[in-house]
Protein backbone atom coordinates (compact mmCIF):
# COMPACT_ATOMS: atom_id res chain seq x y z
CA UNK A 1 0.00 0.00 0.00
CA UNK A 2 2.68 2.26 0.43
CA UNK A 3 4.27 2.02 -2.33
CA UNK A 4 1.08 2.42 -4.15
CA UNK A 5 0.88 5.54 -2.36
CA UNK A 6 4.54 6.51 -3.27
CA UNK A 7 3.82 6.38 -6.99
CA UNK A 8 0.85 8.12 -6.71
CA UNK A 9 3.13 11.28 -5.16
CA UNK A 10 5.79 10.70 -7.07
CA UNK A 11 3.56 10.61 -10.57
CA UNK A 12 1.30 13.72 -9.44
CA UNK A 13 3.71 15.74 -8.16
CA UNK A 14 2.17 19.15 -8.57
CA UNK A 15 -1.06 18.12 -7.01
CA UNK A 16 0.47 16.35 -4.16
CA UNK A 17 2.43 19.57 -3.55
CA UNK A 18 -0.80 21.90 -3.26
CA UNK A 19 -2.09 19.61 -1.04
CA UNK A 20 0.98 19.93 1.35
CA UNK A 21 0.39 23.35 1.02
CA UNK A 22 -3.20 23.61 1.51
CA UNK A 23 -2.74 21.34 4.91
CA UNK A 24 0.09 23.57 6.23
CA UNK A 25 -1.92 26.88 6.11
CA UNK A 26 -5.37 24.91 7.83
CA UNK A 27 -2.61 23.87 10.49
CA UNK A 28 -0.59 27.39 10.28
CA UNK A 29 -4.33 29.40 11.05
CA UNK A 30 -4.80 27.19 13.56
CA UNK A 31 -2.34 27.74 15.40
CA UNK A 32 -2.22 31.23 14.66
CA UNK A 33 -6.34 31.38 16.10
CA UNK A 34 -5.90 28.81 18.83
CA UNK A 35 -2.17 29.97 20.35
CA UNK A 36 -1.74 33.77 19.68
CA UNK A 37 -5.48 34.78 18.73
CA UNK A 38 -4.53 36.17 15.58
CA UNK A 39 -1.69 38.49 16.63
CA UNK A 40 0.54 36.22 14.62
CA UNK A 41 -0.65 35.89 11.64
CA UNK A 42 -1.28 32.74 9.78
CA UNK A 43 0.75 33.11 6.62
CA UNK A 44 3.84 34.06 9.22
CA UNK A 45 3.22 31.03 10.96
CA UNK A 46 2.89 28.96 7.79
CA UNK A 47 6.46 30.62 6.19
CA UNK A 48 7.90 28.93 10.05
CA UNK A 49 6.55 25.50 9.22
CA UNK A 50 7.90 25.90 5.15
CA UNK A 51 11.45 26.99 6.75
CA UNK A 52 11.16 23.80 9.34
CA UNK A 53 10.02 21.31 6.66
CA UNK A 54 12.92 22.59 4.51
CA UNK A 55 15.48 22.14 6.78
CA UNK A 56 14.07 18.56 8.06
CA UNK A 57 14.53 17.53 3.94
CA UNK A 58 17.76 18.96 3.63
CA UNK A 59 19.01 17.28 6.62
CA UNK A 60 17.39 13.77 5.75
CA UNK A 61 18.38 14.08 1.91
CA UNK A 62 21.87 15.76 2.15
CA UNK A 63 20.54 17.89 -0.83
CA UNK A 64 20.35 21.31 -1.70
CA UNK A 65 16.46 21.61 -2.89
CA UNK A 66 14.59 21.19 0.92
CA UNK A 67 11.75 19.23 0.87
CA UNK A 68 11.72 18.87 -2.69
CA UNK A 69 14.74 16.40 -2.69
CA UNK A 70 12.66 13.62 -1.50
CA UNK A 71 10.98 12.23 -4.80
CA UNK A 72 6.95 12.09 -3.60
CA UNK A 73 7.56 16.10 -2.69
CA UNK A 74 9.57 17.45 -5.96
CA UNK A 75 6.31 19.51 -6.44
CA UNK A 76 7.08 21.67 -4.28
CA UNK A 77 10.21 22.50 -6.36
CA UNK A 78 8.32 23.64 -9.06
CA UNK A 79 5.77 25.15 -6.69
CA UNK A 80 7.87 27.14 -4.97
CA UNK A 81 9.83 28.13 -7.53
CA UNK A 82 10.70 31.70 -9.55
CA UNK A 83 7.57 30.82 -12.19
CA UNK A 84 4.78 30.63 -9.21
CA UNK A 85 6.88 33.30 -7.22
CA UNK A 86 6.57 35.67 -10.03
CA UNK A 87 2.62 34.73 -10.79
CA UNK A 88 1.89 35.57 -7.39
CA UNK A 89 3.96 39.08 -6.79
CA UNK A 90 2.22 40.18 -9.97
CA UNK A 91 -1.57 39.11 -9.04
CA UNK A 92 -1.20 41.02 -5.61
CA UNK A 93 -0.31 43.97 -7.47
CA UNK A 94 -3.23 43.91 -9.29
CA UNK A 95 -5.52 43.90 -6.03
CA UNK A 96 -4.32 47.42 -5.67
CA UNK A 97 -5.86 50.07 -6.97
CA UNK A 98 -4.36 53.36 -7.72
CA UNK A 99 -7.20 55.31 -6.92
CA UNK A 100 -6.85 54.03 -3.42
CA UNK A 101 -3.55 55.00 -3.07
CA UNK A 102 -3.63 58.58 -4.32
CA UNK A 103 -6.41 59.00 -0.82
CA UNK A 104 -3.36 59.26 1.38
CA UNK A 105 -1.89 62.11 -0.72
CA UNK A 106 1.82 62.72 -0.80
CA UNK A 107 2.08 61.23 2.94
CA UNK A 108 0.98 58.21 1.72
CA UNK A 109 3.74 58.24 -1.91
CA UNK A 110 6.49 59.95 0.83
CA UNK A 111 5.67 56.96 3.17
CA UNK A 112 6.23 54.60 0.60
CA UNK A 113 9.83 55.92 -0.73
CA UNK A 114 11.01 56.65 3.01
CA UNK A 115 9.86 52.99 4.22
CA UNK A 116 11.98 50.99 1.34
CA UNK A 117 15.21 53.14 1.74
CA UNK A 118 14.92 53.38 5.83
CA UNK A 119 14.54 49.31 5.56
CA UNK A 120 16.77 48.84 3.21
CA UNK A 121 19.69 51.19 5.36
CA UNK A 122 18.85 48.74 8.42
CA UNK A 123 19.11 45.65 6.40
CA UNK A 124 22.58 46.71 4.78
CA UNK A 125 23.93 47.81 7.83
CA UNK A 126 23.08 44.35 9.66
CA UNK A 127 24.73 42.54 6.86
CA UNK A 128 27.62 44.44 7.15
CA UNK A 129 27.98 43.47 10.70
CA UNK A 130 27.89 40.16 10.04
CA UNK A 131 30.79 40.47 8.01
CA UNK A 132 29.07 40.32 4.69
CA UNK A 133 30.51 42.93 2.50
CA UNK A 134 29.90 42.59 -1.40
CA UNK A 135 27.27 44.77 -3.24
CA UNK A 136 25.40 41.37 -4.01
CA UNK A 137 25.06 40.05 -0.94
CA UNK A 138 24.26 43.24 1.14
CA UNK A 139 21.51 44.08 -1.71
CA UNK A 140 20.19 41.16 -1.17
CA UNK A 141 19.83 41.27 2.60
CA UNK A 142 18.63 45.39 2.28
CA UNK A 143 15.76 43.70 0.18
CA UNK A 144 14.73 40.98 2.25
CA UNK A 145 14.56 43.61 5.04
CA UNK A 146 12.10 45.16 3.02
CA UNK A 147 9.80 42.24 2.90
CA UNK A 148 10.53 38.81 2.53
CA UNK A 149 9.53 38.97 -1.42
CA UNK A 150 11.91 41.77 -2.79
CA UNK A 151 14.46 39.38 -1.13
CA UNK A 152 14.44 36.47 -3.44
CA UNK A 153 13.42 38.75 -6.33
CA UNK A 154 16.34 40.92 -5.63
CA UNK A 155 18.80 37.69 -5.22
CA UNK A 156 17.05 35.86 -8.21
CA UNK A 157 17.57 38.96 -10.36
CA UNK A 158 21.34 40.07 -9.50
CA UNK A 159 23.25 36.40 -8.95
CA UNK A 160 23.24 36.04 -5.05
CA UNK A 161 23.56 32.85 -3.46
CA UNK A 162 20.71 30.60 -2.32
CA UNK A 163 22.37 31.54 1.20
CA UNK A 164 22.52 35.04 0.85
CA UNK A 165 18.66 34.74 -0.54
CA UNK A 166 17.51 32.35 2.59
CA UNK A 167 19.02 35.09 5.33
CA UNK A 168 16.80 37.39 3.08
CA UNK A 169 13.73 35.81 3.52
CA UNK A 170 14.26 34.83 7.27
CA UNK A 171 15.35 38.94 7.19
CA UNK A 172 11.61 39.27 6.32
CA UNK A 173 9.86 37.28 8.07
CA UNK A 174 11.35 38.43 11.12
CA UNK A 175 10.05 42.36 10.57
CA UNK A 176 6.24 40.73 9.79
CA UNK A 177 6.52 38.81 12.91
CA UNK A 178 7.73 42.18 14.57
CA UNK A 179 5.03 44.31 12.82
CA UNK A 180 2.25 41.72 13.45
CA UNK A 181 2.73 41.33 17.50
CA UNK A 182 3.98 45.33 17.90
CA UNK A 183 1.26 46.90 15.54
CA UNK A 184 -1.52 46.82 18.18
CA UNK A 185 0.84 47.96 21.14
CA UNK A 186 2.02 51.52 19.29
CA UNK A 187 -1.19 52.32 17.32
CA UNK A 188 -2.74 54.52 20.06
CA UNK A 189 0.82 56.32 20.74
CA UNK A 190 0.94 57.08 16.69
CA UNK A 191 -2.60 57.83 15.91
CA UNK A 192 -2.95 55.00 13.82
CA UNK A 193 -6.81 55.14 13.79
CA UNK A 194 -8.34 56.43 10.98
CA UNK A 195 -7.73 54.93 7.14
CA UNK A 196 -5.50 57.69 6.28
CA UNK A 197 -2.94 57.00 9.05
CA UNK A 198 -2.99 53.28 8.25
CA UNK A 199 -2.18 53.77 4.43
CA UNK A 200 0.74 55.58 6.00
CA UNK A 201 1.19 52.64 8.29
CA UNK A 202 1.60 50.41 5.46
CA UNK A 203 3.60 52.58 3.41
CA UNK A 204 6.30 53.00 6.24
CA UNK A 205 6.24 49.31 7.29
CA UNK A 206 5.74 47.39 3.72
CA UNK A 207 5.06 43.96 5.02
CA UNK A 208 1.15 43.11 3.78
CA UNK A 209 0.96 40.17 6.22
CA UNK A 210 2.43 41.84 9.20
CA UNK A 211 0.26 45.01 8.08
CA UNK A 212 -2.49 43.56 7.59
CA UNK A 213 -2.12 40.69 10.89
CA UNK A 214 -0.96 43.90 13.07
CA UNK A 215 -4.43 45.81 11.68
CA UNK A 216 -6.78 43.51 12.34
CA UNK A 217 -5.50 42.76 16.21
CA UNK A 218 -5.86 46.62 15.57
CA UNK A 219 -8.99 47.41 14.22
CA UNK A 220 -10.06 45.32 11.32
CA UNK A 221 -11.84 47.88 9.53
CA UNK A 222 -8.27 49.66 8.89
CA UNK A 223 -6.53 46.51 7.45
CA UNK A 224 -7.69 47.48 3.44
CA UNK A 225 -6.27 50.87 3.95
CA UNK A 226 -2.83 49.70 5.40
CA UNK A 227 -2.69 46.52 2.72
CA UNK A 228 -3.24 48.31 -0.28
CA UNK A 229 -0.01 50.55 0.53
CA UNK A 230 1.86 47.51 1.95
CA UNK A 231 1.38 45.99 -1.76
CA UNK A 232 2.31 49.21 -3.58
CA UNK A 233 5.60 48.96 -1.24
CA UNK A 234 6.85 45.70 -2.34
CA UNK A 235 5.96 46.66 -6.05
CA UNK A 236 8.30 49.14 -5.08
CA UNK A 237 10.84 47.40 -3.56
CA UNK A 238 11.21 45.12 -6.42
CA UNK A 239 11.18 47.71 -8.94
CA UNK A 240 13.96 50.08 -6.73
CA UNK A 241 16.30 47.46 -5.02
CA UNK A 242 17.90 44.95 -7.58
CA UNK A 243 18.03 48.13 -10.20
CA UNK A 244 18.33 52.05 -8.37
CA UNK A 245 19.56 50.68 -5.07
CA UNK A 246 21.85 48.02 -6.36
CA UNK A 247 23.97 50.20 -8.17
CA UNK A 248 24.50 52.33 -5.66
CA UNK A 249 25.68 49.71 -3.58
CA UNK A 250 27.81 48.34 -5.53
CA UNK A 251 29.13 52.01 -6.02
CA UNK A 252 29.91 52.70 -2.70
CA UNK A 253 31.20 49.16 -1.97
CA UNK A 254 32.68 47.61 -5.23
């Protein structure tokens, strides 16, 4: 029977891979409801698990692909790779709407420039104290400190490393988790309120899911204001970092 199962995997790949994914975000929400009461949100929790499961197949395959290196998974190669990646940067985009955006004014368009640069400063700087020093990698890392998708897209587009691009995406999903749990603590102290102040919000921070997780422990009715700036800023980010940004990185750095 297991073996029957095993070819079944191994010859549906794709669909055996949606599956996996479809079970890890029930279990992610779960625990995101059930453990935290939403203050962590789901997707966060679910990147965790994808990071965990990755690990636990590199470990038990000695390869380089994660989970993917054991044959019934390889669907989640193709999954998560730069084709699906791309697909899905490019359909969140389109759930923004300009019209919304131009409601904040220049705060919200000043909030958007200062968040990507101010993120991407931090990001550099940490690389650089971890001894990382070459435009490629410290773009990289600026990126992923910008959210956890201009990371990879940044890495993808330049050369770095799968290392380099990994640190970027854990870069990430540590500021979500950050935004998520500290959101609710700071919004009376910055008069986030009001849907003007939240596309600001999102403009400044740039992570949708931490946004939008932070928003709704927040006040739910502000979470479309603050996501539809969060999405403009990692349009942003992947239009700014790997081309404006990286060159004048690798300017000041060789």
């Amino acid at each position: 029977m297991f073996e029957t199962l095993s070819n079944v995997f191994t010859d549906n790949p794709l669909i055996v891979s949606f599956a996996i994914i479809g079970i890890t975000m029930y279990i992610a929400y779960k625990l995101s409801d059930k453990l935290t009461r939403g203050r962590i949100h789901g997707s966060a929790i679910a990147i965790i698990l994808g990071l965990v499961l990755a690990y636990l197949g590199g470990v038990l395959t000695g390869g380089e692909k994660g989970l993917s290196d054991i044959s019934i998974f390889a669907g989640i190669g193709l999954m998560g790779g730069g084709m699906l990646r791309d697909f899905a940067i490019v359909a969140t985009a389109f759930g923004a709407s300009f019209d919304e955006i131009k409601k904040a004014g220049m705060s919200g368009v000043s909030a958007l420039f200062i968040g990507v640069l101010l993120s991407y400063v931090v990001g550099v700087a940490v690389a650089l104290s971890f001894g990382y020093t070459d435009a490629v990698s410290l773009t990289t890392i600026g990126g992923g400190t910008a959210t956890y998708i201009v990371g990879p897209v940044t890495g993808a587009a330049i050369g770095a490393s799968s290392e380099v691009i990994t640190i970027s995406i854990a870069a990430g999903l540590v500021k979500s988790i950050l935004t998520m749990i500290g959101t609710p603590f700071v919004a009376k102290y910055i008069g986030l309120n009001n849907p003007r102040s939240a596309m600001v919000y999102g403009g400044l921070m740039g992570t949708t899911s931490g946004v939008a997780g932070g928003l709704a422990a927040t006040d739910p009715k502000l979470v479309p204001y603050g996501a539809v700036t969060a999405t403009f800023y990692t349009g942003l980010g992947c239009l700014m970092v790997p081309s404006v940004l990286f060159l004048m990185t690798r300017a000041i750095f060789g």
